[in-house]
C-alpha atoms as a PDB file:
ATOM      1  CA  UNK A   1     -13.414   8.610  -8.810  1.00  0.00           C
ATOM      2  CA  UNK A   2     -14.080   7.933  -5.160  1.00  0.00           C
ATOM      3  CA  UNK A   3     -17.282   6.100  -5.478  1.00  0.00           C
ATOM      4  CA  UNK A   4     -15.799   4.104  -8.950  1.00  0.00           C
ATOM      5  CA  UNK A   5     -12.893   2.837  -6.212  1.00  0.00           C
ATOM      6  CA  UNK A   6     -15.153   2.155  -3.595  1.00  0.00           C
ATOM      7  CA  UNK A   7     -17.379  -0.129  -5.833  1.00  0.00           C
ATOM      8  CA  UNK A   8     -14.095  -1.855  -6.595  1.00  0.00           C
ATOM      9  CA  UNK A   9     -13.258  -2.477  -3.346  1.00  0.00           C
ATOM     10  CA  UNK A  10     -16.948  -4.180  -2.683  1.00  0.00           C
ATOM     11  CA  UNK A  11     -16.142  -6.215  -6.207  1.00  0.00           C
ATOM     12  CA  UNK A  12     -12.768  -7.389  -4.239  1.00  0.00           C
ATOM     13  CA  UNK A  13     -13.836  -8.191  -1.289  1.00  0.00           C
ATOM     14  CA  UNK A  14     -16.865 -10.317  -2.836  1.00  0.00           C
ATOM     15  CA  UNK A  15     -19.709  -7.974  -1.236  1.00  0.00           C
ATOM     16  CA  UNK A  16     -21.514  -6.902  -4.628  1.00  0.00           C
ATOM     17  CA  UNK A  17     -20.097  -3.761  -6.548  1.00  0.00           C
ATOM     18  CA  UNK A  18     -18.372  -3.555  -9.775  1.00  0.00           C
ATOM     19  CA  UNK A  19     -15.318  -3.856 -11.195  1.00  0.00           C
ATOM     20  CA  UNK A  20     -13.681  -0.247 -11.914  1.00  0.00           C
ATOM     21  CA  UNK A  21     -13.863   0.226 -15.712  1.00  0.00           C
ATOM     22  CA  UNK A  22     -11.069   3.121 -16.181  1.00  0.00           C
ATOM     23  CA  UNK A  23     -10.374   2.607 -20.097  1.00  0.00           C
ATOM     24  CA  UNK A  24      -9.264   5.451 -21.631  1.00  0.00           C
ATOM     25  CA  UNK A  25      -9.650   7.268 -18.121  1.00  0.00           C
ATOM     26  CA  UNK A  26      -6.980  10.117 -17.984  1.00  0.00           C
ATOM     27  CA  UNK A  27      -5.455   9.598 -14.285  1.00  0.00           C
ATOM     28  CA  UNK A  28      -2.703  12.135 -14.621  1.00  0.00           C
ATOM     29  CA  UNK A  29      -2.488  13.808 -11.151  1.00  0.00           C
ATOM     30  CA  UNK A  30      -5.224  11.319  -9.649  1.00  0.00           C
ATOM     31  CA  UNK A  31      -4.428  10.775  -5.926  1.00  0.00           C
ATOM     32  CA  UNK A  32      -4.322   6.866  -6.443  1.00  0.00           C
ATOM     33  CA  UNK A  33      -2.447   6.589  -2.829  1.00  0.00           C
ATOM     34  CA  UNK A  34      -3.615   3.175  -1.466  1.00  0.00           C
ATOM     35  CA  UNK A  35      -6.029   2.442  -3.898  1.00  0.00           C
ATOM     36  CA  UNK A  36      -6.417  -1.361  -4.989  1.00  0.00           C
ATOM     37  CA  UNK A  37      -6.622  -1.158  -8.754  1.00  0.00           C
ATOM     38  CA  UNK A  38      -6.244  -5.174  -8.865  1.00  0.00           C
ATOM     39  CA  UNK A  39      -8.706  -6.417 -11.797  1.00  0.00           C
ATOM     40  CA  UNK A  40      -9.499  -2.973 -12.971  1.00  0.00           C
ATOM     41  CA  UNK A  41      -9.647  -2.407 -16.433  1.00  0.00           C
ATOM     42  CA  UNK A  42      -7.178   0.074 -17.164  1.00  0.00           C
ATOM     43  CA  UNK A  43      -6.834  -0.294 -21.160  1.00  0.00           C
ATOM     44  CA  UNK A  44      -6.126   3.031 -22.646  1.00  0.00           C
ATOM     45  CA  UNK A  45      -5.440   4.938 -19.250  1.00  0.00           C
ATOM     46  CA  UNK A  46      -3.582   7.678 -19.646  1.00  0.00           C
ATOM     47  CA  UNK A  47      -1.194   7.807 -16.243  1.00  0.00           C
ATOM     48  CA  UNK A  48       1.666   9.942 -16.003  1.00  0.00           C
ATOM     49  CA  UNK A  49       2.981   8.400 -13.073  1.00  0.00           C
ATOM     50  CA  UNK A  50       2.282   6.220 -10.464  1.00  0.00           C
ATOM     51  CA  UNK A  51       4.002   5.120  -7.554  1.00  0.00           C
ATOM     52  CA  UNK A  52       2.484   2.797  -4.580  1.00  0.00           C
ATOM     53  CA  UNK A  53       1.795  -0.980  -3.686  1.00  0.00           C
ATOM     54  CA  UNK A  54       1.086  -3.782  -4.600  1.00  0.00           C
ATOM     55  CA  UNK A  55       1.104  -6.352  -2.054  1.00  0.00           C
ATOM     56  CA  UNK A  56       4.633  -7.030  -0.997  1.00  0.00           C
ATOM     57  CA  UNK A  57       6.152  -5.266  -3.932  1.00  0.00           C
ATOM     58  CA  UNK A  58       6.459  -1.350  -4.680  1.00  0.00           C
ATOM     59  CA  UNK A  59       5.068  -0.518  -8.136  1.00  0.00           C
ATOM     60  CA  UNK A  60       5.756   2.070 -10.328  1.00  0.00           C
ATOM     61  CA  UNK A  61       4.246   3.307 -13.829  1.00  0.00           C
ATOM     62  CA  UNK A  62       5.363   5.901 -16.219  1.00  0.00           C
ATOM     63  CA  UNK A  63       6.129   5.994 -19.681  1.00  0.00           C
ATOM     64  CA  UNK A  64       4.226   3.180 -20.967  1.00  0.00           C
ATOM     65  CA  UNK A  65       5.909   0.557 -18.611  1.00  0.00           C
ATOM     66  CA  UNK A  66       4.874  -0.518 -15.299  1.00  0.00           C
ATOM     67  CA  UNK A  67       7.472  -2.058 -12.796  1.00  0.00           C
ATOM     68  CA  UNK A  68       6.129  -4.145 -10.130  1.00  0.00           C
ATOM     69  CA  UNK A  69       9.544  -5.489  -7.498  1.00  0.00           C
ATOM     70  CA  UNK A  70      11.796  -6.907 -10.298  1.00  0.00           C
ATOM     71  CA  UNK A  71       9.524  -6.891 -13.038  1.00  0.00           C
ATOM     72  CA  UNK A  72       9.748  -4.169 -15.811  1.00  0.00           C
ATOM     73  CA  UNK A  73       6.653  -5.008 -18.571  1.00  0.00           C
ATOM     74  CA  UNK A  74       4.165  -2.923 -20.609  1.00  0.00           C
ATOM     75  CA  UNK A  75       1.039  -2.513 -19.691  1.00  0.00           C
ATOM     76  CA  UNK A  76      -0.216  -5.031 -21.947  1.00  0.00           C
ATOM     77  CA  UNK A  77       1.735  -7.446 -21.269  1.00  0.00           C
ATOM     78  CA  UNK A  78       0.627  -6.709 -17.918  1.00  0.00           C
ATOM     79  CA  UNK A  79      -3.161  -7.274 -18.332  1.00  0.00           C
ATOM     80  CA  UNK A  80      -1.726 -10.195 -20.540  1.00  0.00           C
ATOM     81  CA  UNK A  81       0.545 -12.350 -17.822  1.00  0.00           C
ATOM     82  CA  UNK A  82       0.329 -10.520 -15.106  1.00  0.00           C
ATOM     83  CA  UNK A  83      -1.737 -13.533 -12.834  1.00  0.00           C
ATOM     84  CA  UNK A  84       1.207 -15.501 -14.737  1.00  0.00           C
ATOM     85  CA  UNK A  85       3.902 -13.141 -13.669  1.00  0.00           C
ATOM     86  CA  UNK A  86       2.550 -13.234  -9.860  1.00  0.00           C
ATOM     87  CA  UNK A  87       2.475 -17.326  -9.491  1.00  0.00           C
ATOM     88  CA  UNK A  88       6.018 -17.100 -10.777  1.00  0.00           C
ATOM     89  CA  UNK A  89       6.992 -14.650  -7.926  1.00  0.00           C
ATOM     90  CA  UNK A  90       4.815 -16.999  -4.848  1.00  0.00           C
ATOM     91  CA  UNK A  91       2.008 -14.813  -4.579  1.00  0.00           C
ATOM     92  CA  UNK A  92      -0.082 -16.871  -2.726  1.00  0.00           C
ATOM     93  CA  UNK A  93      -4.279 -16.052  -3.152  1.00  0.00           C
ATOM     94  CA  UNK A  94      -4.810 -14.252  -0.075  1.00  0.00           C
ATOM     95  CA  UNK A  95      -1.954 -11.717  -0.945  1.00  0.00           C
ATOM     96  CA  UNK A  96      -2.992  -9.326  -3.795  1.00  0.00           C
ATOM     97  CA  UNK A  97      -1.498 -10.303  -7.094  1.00  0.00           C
ATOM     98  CA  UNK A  98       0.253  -8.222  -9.708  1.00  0.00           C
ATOM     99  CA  UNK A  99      -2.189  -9.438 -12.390  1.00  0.00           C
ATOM    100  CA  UNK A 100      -3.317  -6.060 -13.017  1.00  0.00           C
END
Protein backbone atom coordinates (compact mmCIF):
# COMPACT_ATOMS: atom_id res chain seq x y z
CA UNK A 1 0.00 0.00 0.00
CA UNK A 2 2.93 2.23 0.79
CA UNK A 3 4.52 2.32 -2.56
CA UNK A 4 0.66 2.52 -4.38
CA UNK A 5 0.43 6.00 -2.05
CA UNK A 6 3.70 7.11 -2.76
CA UNK A 7 3.17 6.87 -6.61
CA UNK A 8 0.09 8.95 -5.89
CA UNK A 9 1.74 11.47 -4.28
CA UNK A 10 4.38 11.81 -7.42
CA UNK A 11 0.93 11.77 -9.73
CA UNK A 12 -0.15 14.92 -7.38
CA UNK A 13 2.53 16.74 -7.25
CA UNK A 14 3.07 16.45 -11.21
CA UNK A 15 6.56 14.50 -10.89
CA UNK A 16 5.55 11.22 -12.92
CA UNK A 17 3.81 8.29 -10.93
CA UNK A 18 0.38 7.02 -11.14
CA UNK A 19 -2.75 7.59 -9.98
CA UNK A 20 -3.69 5.02 -7.02
CA UNK A 21 -6.20 2.56 -8.55
CA UNK A 22 -7.88 1.09 -5.17
CA UNK A 23 -11.24 -0.36 -6.79
CA UNK A 24 -12.56 -2.96 -5.01
CA UNK A 25 -9.45 -2.61 -2.56
CA UNK A 26 -10.62 -3.77 0.98
CA UNK A 27 -9.09 -0.85 3.31
CA UNK A 28 -10.71 -1.98 6.50
CA UNK A 29 -8.06 -1.33 9.23
CA UNK A 30 -5.61 0.40 6.60
CA UNK A 31 -3.58 3.09 8.45
CA UNK A 32 -4.75 5.85 5.88
CA UNK A 33 -3.48 8.66 8.54
CA UNK A 34 -2.35 11.59 6.29
CA UNK A 35 -2.60 9.99 3.19
CA UNK A 36 -3.83 12.18 0.11
CA UNK A 37 -6.35 9.93 -1.59
CA UNK A 38 -7.44 13.08 -3.87
CA UNK A 39 -8.11 11.59 -7.54
CA UNK A 40 -7.77 8.04 -6.46
CA UNK A 41 -10.05 5.70 -7.76
CA UNK A 42 -11.77 4.29 -4.96
CA UNK A 43 -14.93 2.56 -6.76
CA UNK A 44 -15.85 -0.53 -4.92
CA UNK A 45 -13.52 0.07 -1.78
CA UNK A 46 -14.55 -1.58 0.94
CA UNK A 47 -13.69 1.00 4.09
CA UNK A 48 -15.05 0.52 7.36
CA UNK A 49 -14.12 3.73 8.58
CA UNK A 50 -12.19 6.55 7.95
CA UNK A 51 -11.47 9.56 9.70
CA UNK A 52 -8.75 12.39 8.62
CA UNK A 53 -8.36 15.51 6.25
CA UNK A 54 -9.05 16.92 3.65
CA UNK A 55 -7.72 20.25 3.22
CA UNK A 56 -9.47 22.60 5.57
CA UNK A 57 -12.26 20.22 6.32
CA UNK A 58 -12.27 16.93 8.59
CA UNK A 59 -13.66 13.95 6.65
CA UNK A 60 -15.21 11.04 7.71
CA UNK A 61 -16.47 7.68 5.92
CA UNK A 62 -18.44 4.81 7.17
CA UNK A 63 -21.42 3.16 6.17
CA UNK A 64 -21.59 3.95 2.63
CA UNK A 65 -21.52 7.82 3.16
CA UNK A 66 -18.65 10.04 3.32
CA UNK A 67 -18.90 13.49 5.17
CA UNK A 68 -16.47 16.04 4.21
CA UNK A 69 -17.14 19.69 6.78
CA UNK A 70 -20.92 20.08 6.11
CA UNK A 71 -21.35 17.79 3.42
CA UNK A 72 -22.98 14.31 4.00
CA UNK A 73 -23.03 12.37 0.24
CA UNK A 74 -22.43 8.79 -1.01
CA UNK A 75 -19.59 7.85 -2.37
CA UNK A 76 -20.83 8.12 -5.74
CA UNK A 77 -22.11 11.03 -5.66
CA UNK A 78 -18.83 11.87 -4.42
CA UNK A 79 -16.68 10.72 -7.41
CA UNK A 80 -19.77 12.29 -9.27
CA UNK A 81 -19.75 16.21 -7.91
CA UNK A 82 -17.32 16.18 -5.70
CA UNK A 83 -14.87 18.97 -7.88
CA UNK A 84 -18.58 20.51 -8.03
CA UNK A 85 -19.19 20.23 -4.35
CA UNK A 86 -15.57 21.86 -3.58
CA UNK A 87 -16.02 25.16 -5.98
CA UNK A 88 -19.28 25.57 -4.12
CA UNK A 89 -17.44 25.57 -0.71
CA UNK A 90 -14.21 28.23 -2.18
CA UNK A 91 -11.72 25.70 -2.53
CA UNK A 92 -9.37 27.52 -4.32
CA UNK A 93 -6.70 25.17 -6.73
CA UNK A 94 -3.80 25.25 -4.59
CA UNK A 95 -5.87 23.86 -1.57
CA UNK A 96 -6.77 20.14 -2.04
CA UNK A 97 -10.32 19.65 -3.16
CA UNK A 98 -12.98 17.28 -1.91
CA UNK A 99 -13.48 15.91 -5.45
CA UNK A 100 -12.54 12.58 -4.38
Amino acid sequence: MDAKLDKHKKWLDGEGGERADLREANLRGADLYKADLRGANLRGARLLYLDGNIGRHRVFAAGGHIIIGCERHTYEHWLERGEEIGRANEYSESEPNPGI
